[in-house]
Every structure is written in C-alpha cells, then in structure tokens.
PDB file of N, CA and C in Angstrom:
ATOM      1  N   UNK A   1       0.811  -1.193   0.000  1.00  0.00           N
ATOM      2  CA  UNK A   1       0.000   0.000   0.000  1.00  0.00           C
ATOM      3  C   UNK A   1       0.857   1.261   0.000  1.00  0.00           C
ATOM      4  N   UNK A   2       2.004   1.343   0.575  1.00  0.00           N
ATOM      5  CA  UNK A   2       3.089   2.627   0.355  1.00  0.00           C
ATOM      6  C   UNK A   2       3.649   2.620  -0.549  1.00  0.00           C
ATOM      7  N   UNK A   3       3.810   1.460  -1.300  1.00  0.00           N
ATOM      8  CA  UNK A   3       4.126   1.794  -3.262  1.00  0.00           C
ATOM      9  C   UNK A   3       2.969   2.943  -3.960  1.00  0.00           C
ATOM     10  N   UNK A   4       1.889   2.440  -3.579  1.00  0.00           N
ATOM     11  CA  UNK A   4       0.721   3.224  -4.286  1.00  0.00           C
ATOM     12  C   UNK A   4       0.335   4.450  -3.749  1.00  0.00           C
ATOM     13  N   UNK A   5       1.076   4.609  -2.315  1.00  0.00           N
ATOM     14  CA  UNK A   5       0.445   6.203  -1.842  1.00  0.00           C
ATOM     15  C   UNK A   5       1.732   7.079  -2.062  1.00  0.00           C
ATOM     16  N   UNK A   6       2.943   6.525  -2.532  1.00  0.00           N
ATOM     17  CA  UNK A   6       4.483   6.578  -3.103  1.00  0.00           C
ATOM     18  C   UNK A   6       3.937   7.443  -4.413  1.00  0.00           C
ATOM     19  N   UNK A   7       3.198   6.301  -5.520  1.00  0.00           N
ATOM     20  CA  UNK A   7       2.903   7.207  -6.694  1.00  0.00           C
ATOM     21  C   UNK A   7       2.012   8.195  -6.708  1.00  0.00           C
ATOM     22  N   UNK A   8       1.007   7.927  -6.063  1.00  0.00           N
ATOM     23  CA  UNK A   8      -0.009   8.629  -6.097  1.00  0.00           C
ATOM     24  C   UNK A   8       0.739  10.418  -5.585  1.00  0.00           C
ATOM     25  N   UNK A   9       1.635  10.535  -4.707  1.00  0.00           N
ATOM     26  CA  UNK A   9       2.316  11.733  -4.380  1.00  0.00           C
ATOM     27  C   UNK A   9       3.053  11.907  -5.188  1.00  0.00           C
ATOM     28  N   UNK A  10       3.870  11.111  -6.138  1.00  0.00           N
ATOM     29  CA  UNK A  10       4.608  11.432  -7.204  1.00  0.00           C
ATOM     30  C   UNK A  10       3.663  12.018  -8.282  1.00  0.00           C
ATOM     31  N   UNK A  11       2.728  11.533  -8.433  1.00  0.00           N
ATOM     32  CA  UNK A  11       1.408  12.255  -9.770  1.00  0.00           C
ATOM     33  C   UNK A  11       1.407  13.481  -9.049  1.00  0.00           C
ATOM     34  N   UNK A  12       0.896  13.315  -8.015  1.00  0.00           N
ATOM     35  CA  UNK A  12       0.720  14.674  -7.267  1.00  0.00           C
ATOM     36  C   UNK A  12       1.447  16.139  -7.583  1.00  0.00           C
ATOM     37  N   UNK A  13       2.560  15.376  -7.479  1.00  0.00           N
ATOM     38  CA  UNK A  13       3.815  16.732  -7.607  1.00  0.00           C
ATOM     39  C   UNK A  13       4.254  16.852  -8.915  1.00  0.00           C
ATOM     40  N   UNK A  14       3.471  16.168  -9.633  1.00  0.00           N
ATOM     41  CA  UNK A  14       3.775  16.367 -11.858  1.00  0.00           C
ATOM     42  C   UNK A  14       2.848  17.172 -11.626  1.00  0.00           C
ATOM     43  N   UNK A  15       1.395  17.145 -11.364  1.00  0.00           N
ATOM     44  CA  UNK A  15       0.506  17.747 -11.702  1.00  0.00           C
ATOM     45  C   UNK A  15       0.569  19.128 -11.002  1.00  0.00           C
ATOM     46  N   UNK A  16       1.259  19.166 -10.212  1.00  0.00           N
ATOM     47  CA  UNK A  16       1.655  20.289  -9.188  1.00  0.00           C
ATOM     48  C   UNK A  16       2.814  21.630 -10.145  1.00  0.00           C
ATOM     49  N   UNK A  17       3.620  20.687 -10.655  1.00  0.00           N
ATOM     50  CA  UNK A  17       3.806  21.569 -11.755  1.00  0.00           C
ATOM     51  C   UNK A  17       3.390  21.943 -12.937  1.00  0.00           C
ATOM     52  N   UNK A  18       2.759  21.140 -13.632  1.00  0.00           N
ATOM     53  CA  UNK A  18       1.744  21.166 -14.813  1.00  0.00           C
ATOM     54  C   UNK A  18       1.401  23.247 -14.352  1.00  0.00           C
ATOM     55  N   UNK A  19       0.534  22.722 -12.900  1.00  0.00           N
ATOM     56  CA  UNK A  19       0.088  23.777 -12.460  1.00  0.00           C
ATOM     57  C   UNK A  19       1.220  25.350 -12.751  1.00  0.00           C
ATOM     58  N   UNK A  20       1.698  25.007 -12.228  1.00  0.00           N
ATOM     59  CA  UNK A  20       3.051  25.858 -12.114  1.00  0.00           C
ATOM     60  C   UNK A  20       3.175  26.343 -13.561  1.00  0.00           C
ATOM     61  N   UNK A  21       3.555  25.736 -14.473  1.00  0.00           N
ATOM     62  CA  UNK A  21       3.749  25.687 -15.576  1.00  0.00           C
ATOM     63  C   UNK A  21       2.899  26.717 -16.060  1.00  0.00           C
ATOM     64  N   UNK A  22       1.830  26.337 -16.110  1.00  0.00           N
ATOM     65  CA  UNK A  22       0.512  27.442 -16.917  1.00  0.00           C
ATOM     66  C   UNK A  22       0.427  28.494 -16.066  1.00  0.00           C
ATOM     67  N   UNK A  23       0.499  28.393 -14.966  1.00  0.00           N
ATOM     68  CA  UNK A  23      -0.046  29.500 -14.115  1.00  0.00           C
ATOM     69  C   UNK A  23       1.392  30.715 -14.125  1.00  0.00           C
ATOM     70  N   UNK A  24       2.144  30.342 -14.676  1.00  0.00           N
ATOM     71  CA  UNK A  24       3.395  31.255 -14.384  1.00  0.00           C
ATOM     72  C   UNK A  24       4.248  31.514 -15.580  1.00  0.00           C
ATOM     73  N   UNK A  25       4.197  30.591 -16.577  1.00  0.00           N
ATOM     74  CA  UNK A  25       4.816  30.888 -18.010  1.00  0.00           C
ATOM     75  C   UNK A  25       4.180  31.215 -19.053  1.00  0.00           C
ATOM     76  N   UNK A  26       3.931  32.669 -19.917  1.00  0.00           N
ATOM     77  CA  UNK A  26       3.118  32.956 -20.644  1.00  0.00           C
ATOM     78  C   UNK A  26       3.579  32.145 -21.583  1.00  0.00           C
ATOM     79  N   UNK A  27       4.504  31.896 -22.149  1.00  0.00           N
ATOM     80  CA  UNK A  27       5.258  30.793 -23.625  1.00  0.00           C
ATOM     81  C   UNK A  27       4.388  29.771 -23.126  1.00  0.00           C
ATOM     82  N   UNK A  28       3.954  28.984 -21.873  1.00  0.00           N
ATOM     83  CA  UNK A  28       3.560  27.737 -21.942  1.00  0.00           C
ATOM     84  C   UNK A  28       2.043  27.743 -22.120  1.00  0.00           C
ATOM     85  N   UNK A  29       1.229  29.029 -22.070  1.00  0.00           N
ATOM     86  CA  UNK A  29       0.343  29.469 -22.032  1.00  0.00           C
ATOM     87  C   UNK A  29      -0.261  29.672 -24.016  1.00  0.00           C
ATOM     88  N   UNK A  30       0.705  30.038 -24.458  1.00  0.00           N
ATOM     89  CA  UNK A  30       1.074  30.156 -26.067  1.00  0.00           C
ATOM     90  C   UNK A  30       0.776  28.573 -26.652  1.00  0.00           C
ATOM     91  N   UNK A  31       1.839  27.840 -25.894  1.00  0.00           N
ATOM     92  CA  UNK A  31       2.085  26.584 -26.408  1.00  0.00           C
ATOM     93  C   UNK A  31       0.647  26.120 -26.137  1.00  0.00           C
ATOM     94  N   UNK A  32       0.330  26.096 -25.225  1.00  0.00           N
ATOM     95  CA  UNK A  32      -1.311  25.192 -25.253  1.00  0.00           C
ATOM     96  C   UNK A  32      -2.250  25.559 -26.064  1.00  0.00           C
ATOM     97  N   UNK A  33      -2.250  27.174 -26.152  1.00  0.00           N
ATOM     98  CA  UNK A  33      -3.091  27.504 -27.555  1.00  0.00           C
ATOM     99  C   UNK A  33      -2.638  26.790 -29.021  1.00  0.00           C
ATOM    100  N   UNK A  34      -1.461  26.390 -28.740  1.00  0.00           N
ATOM    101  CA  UNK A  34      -0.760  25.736 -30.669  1.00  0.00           C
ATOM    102  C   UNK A  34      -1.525  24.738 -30.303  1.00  0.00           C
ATOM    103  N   UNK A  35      -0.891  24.196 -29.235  1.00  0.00           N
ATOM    104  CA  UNK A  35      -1.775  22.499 -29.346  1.00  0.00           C
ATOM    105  C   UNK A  35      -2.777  22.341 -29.749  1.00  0.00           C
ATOM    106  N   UNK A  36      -3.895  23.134 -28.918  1.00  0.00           N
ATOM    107  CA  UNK A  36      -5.326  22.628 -29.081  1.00  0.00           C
ATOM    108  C   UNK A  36      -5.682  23.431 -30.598  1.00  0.00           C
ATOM    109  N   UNK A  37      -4.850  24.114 -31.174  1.00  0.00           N
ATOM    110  CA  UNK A  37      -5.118  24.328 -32.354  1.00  0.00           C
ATOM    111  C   UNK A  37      -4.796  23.590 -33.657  1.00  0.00           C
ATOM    112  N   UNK A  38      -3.475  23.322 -33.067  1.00  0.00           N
ATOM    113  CA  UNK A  38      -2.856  21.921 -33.873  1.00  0.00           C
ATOM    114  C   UNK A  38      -4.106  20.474 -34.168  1.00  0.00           C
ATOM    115  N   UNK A  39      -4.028  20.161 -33.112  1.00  0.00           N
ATOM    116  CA  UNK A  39      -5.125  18.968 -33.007  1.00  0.00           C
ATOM    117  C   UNK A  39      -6.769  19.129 -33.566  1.00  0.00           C
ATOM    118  N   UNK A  40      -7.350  20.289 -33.087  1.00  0.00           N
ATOM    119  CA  UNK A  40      -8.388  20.882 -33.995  1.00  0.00           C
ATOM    120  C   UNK A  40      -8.386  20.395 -35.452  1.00  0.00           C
ATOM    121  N   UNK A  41      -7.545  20.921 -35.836  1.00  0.00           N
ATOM    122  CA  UNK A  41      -6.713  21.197 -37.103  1.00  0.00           C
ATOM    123  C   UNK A  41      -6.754  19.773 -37.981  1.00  0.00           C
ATOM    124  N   UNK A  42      -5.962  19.144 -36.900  1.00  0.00           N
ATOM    125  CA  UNK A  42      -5.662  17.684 -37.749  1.00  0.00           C
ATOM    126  C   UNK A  42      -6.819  16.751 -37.123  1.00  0.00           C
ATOM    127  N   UNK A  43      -7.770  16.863 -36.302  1.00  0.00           N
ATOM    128  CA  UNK A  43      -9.352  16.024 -36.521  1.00  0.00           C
ATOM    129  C   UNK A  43     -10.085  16.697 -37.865  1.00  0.00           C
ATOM    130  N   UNK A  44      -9.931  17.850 -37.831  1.00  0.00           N
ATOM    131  CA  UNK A  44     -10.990  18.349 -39.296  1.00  0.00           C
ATOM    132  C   UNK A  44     -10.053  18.240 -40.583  1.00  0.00           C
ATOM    133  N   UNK A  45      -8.743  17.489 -40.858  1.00  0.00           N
ATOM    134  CA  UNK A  45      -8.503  17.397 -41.684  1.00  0.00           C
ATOM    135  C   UNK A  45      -8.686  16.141 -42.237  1.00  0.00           C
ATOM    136  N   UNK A  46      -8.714  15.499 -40.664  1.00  0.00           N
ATOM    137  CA  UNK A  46      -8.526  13.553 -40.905  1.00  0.00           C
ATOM    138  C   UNK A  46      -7.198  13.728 -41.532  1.00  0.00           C
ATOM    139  N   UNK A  47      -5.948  13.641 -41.001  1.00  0.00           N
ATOM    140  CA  UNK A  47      -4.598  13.120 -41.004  1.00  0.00           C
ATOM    141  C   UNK A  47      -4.650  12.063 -41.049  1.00  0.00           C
ATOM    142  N   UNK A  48      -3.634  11.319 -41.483  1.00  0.00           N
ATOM    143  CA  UNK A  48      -3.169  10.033 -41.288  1.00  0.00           C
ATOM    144  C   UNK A  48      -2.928   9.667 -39.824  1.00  0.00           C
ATOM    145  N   UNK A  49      -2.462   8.316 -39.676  1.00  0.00           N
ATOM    146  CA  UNK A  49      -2.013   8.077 -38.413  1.00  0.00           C
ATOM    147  C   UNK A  49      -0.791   8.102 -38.417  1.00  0.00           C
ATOM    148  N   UNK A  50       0.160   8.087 -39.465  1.00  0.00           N
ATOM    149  CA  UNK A  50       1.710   8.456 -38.899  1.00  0.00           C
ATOM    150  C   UNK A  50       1.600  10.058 -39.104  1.00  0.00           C
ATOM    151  N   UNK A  51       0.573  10.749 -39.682  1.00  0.00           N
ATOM    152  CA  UNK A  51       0.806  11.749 -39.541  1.00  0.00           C
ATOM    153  C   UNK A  51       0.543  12.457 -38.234  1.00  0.00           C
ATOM    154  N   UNK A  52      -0.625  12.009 -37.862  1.00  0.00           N
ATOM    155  CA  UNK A  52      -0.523  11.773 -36.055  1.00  0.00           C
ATOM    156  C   UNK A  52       0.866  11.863 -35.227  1.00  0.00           C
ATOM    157  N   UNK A  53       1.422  10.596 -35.440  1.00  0.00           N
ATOM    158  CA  UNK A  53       2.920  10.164 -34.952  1.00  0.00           C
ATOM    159  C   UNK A  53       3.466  11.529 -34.758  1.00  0.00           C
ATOM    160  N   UNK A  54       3.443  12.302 -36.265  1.00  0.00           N
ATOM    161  CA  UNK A  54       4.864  12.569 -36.221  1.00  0.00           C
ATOM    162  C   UNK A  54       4.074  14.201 -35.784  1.00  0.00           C
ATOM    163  N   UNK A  55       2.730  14.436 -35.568  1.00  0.00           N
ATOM    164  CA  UNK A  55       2.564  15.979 -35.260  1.00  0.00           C
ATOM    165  C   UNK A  55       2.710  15.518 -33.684  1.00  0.00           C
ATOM    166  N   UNK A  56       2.552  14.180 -32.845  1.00  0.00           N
ATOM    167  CA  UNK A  56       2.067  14.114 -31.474  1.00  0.00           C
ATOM    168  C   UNK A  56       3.746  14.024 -31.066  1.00  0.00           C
ATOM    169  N   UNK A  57       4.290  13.475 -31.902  1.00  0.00           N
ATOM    170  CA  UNK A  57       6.003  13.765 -31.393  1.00  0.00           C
ATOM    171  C   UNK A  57       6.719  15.101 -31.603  1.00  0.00           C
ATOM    172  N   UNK A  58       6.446  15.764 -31.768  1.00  0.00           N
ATOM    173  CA  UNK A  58       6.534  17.163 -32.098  1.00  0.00           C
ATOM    174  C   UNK A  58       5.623  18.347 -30.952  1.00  0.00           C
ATOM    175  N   UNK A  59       4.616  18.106 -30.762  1.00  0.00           N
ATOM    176  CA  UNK A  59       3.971  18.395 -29.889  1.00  0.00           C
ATOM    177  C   UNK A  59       4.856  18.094 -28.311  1.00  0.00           C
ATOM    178  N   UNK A  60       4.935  17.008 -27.842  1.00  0.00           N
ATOM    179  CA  UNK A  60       5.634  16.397 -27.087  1.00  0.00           C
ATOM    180  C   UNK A  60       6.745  17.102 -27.088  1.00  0.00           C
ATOM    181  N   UNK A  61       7.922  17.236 -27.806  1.00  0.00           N
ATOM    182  CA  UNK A  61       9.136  17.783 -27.913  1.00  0.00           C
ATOM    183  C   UNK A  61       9.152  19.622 -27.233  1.00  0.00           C
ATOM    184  N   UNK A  62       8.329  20.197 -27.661  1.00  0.00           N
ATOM    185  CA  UNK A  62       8.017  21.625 -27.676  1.00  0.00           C
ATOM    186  C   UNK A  62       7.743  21.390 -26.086  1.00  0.00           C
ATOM    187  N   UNK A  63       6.394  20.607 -25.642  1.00  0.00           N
ATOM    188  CA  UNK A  63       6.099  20.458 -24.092  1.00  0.00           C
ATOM    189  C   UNK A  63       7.595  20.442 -23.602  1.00  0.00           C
ATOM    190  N   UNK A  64       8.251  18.976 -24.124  1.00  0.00           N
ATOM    191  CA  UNK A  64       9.574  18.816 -23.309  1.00  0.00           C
ATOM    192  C   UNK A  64      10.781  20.110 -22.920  1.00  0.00           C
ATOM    193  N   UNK A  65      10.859  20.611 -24.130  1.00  0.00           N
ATOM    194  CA  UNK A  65      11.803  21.523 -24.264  1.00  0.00           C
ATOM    195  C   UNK A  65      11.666  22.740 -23.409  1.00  0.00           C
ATOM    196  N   UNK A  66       9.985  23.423 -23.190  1.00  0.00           N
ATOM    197  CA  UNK A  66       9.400  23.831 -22.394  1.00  0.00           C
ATOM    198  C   UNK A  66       9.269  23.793 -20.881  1.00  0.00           C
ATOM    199  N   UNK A  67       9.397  22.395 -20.665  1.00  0.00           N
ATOM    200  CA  UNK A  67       9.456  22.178 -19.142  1.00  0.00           C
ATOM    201  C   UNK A  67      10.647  21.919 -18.684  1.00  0.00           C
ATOM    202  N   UNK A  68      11.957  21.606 -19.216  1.00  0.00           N
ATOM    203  CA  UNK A  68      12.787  21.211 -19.440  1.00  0.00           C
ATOM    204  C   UNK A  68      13.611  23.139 -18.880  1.00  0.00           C
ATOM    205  N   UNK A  69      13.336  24.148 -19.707  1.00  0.00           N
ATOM    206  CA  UNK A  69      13.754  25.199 -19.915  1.00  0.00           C
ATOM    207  C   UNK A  69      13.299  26.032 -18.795  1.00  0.00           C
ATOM    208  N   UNK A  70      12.421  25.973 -17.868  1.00  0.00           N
ATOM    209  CA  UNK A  70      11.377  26.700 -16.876  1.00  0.00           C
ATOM    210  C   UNK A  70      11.968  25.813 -15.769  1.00  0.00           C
ATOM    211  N   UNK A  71      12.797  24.678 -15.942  1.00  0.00           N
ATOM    212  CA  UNK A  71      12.900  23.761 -14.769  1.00  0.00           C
ATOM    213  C   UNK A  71      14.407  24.603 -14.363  1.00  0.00           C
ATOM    214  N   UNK A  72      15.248  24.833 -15.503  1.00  0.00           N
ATOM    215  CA  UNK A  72      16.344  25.165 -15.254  1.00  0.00           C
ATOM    216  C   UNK A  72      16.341  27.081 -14.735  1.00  0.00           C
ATOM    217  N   UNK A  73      15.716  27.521 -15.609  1.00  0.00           N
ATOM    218  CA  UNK A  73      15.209  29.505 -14.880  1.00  0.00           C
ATOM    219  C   UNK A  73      15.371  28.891 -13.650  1.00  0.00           C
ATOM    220  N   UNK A  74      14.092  27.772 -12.870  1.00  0.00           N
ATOM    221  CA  UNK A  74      13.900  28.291 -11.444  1.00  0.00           C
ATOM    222  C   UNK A  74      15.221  27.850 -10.800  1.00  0.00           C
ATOM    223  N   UNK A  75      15.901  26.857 -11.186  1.00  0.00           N
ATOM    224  CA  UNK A  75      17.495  26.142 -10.582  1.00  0.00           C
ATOM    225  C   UNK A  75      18.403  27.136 -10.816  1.00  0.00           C
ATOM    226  N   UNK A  76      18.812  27.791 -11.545  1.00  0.00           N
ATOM    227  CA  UNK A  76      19.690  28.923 -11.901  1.00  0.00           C
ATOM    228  C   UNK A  76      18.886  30.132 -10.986  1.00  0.00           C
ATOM    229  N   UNK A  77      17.542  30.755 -10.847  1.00  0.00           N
ATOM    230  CA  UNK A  77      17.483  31.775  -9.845  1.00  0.00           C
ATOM    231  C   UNK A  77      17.351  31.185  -8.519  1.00  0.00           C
ATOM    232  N   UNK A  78      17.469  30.279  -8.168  1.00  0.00           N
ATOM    233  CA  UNK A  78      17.366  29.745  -6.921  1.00  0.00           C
ATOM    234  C   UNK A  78      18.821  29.817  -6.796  1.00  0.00           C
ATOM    235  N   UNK A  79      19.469  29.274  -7.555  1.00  0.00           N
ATOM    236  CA  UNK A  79      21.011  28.985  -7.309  1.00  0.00           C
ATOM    237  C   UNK A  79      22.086  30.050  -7.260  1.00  0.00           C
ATOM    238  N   UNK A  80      21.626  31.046  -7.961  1.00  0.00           N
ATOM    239  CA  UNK A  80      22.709  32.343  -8.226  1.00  0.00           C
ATOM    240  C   UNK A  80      21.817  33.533  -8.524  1.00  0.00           C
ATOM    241  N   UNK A  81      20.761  34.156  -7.140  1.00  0.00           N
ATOM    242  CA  UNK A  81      19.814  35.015  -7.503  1.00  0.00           C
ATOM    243  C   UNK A  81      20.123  36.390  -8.012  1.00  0.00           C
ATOM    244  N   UNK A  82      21.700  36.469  -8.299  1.00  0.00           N
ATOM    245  CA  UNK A  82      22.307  38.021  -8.584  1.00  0.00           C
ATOM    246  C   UNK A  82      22.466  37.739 -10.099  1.00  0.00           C
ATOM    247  N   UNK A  83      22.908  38.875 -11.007  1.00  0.00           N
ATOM    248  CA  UNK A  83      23.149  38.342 -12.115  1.00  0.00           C
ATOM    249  C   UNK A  83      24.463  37.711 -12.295  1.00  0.00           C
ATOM    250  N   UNK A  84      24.690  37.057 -13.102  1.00  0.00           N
ATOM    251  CA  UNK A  84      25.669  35.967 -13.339  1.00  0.00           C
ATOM    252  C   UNK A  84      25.722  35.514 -14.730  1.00  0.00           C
ATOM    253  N   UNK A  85      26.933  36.594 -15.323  1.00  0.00           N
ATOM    254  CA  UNK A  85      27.042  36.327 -17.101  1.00  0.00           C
ATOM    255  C   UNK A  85      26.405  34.472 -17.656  1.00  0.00           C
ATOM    256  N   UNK A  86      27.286  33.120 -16.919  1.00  0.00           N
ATOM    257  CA  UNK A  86      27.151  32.468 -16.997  1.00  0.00           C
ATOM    258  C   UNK A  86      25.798  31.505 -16.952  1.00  0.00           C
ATOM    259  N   UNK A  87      24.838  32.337 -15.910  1.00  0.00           N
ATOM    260  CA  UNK A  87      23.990  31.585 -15.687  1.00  0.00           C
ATOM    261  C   UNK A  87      23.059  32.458 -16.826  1.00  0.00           C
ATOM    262  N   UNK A  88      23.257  33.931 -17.183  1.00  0.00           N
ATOM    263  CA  UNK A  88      22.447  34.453 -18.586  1.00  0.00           C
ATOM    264  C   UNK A  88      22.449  33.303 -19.614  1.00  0.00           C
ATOM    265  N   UNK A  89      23.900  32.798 -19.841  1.00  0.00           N
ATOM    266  CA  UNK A  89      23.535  31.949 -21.030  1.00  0.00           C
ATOM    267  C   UNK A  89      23.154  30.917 -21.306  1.00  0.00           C
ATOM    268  N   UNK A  90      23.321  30.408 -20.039  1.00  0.00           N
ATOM    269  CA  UNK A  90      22.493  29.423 -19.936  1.00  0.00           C
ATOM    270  C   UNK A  90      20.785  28.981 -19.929  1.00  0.00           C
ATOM    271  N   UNK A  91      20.638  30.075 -19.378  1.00  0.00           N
ATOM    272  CA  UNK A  91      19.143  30.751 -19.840  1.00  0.00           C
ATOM    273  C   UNK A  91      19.051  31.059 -21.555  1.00  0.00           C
ATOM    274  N   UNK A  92      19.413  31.581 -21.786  1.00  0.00           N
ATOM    275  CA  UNK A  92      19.807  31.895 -23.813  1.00  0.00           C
ATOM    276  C   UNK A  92      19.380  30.630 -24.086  1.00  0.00           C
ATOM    277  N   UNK A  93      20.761  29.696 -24.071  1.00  0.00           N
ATOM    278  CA  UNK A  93      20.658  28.270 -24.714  1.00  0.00           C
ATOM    279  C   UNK A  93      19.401  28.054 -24.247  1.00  0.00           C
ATOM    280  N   UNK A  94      18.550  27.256 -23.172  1.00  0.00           N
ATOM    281  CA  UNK A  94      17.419  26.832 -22.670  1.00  0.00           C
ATOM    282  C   UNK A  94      16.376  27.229 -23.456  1.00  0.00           C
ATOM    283  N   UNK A  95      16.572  29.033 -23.617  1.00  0.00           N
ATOM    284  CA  UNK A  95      15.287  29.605 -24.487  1.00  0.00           C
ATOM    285  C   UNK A  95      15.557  29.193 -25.796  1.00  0.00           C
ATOM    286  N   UNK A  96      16.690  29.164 -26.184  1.00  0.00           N
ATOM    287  CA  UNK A  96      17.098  28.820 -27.780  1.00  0.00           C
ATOM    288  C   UNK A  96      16.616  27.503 -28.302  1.00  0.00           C
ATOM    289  N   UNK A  97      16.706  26.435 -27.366  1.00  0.00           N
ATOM    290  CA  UNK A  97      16.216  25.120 -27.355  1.00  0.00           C
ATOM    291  C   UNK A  97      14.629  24.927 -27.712  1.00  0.00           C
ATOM    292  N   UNK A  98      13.773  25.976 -26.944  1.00  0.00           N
ATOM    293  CA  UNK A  98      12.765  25.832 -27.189  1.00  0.00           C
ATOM    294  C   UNK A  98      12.366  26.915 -27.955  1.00  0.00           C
ATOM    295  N   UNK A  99      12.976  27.648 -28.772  1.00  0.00           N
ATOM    296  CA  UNK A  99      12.409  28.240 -30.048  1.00  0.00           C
ATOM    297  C   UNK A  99      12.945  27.165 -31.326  1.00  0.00           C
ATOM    298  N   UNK A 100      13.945  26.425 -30.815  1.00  0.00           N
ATOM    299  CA  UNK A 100      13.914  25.767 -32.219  1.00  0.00           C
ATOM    300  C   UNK A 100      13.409  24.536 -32.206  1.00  0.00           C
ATOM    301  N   UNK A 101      12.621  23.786 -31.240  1.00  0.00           N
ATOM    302  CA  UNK A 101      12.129  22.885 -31.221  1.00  0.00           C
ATOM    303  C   UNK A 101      10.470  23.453 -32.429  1.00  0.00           C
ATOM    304  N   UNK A 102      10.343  24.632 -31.326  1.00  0.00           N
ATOM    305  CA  UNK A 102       8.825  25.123 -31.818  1.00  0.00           C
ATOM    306  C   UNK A 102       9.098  25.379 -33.744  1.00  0.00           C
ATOM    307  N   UNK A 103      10.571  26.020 -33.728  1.00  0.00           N
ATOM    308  CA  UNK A 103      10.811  26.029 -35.316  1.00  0.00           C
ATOM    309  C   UNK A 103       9.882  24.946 -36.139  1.00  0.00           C
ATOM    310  N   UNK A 104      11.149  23.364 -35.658  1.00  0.00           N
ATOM    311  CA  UNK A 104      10.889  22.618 -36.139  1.00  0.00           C
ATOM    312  C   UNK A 104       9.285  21.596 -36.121  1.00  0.00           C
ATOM    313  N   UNK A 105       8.758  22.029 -34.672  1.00  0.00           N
ATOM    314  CA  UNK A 105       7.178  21.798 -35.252  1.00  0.00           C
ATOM    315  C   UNK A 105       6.349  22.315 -36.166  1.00  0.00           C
ATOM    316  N   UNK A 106       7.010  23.627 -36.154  1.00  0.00           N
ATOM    317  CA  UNK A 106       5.929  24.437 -37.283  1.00  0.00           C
ATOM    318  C   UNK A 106       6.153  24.058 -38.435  1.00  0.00           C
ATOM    319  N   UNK A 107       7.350  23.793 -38.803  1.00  0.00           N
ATOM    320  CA  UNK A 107       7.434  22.989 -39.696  1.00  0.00           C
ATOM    321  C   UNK A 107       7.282  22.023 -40.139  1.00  0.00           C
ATOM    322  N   UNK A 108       6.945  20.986 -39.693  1.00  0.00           N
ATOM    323  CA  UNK A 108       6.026  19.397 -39.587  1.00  0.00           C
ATOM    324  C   UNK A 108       4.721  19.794 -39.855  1.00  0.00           C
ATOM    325  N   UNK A 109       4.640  20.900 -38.897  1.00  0.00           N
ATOM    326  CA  UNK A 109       2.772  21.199 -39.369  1.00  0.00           C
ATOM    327  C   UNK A 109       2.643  21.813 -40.493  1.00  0.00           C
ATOM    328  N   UNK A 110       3.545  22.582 -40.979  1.00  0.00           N
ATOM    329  CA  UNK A 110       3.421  22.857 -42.607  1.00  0.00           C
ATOM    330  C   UNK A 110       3.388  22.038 -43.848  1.00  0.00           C
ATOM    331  N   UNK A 111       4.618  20.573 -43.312  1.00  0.00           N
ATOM    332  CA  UNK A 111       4.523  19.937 -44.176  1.00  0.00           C
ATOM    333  C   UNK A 111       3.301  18.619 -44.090  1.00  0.00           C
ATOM    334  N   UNK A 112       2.740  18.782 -42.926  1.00  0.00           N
ATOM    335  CA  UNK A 112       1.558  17.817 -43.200  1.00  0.00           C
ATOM    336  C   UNK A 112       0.466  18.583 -43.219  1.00  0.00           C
ATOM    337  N   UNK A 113      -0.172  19.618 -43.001  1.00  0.00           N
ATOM    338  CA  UNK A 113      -1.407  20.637 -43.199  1.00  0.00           C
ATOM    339  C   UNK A 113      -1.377  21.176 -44.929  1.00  0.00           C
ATOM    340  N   UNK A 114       0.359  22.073 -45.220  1.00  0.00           N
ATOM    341  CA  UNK A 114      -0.243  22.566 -46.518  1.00  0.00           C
ATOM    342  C   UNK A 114      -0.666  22.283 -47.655  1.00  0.00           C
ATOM    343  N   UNK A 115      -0.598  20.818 -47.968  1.00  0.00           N
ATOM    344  CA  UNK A 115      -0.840  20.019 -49.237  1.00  0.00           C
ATOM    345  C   UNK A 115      -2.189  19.690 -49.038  1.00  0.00           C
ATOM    346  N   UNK A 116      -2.724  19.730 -47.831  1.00  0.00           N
ATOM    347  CA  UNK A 116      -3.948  19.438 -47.360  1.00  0.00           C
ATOM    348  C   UNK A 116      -5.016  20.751 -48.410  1.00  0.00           C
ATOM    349  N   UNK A 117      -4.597  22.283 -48.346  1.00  0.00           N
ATOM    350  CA  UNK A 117      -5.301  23.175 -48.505  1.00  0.00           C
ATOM    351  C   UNK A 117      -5.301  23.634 -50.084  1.00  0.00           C
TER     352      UNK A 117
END
C-alpha cells in the first residue's frame, strides 16, 4: 500500500507543476493555444495516423523543451539570484532550445497541413 500512496504523491507533484507551468509561463500558455489548435486542425482534416505520430512527437518535444527550460530559470534563480554572465547563457541556450524545437514543429505542421489546402 506505500508503493501506491508513493505514486499517487509522485502524480501529485507532476501535476503540481503542470500547475506551475501554466499559471506562471506565458510561452507555456502560447504553447497550449498551438496544441489545441494543432489537433483541432488535424481532426478536421482527418490526417493520417503516422501523420498523427509525427505531429504528437513534435507536440511532445516543444512540451519537453518547455518544461525542461522553466525547470532550469527556477534552478539557476534559486542557485545564483544576482546576475551571473554564466547563468544568462544558460538561460539563452534553454530559451534557444525551445524556439527551435517550436521552429521545427511548425514545420512538420506545414509539411503535413499545406498540401492538405
């Protein structure tokens, strides 16, 4: 029974940031509008199913890169709350990561939406 009240606090504290996430990052706030527009998008087009695949792995990636990038802001201002050339760029890269992830979705969604229109 402490395996299961183990996970059940581990869900707890994903969903705890989920929270976090929306409630505090306007980019992640952006990103959920692509999604549910994305997906809209590809039910009224009827996509394929690898075309599925490859918009839901893409989707995924952008989330990742996203939470991934907001995980490190709060570790870097927790860690060195003054400025700190080093920890700027590291912030850079992080944000850079997730503009080119989002690049490269938009681009998946171009190449499976525009032949569609």
């Amino acid at each position: 029974m402490s395996w299961l009240f183990q996970r059940r606090k581990s869900f707890g504290y994903a969903f705890r940031g989920v929270v976090t996430l929306f409630k505090e990052q306007p980019n992640a706030q952006i990103h959920a509008l692509a999604t549910i527009g994305v997906v809209t998008l590809a039910f009224y087009c009827e996509i394929s199913r690898s075309e599925w695949r490859s918009l839901m792995l893409m989707v995924s990636l952008v989330w990742l890169a996203e939470g991934l990038n907001t995980a490190l802001e709060y570790l870097a201002d927790a860690a060195v709350p003054e400025q700190h050339p080093l920890i700027e760029k590291a912030k850079d890269v992080a944000a850079a990561a997730v503009l080119i992830t989002a690049f490269f979705a938009v681009l998946m969604a171009a190449l499976i939406f525009l032949p569609l229109f």
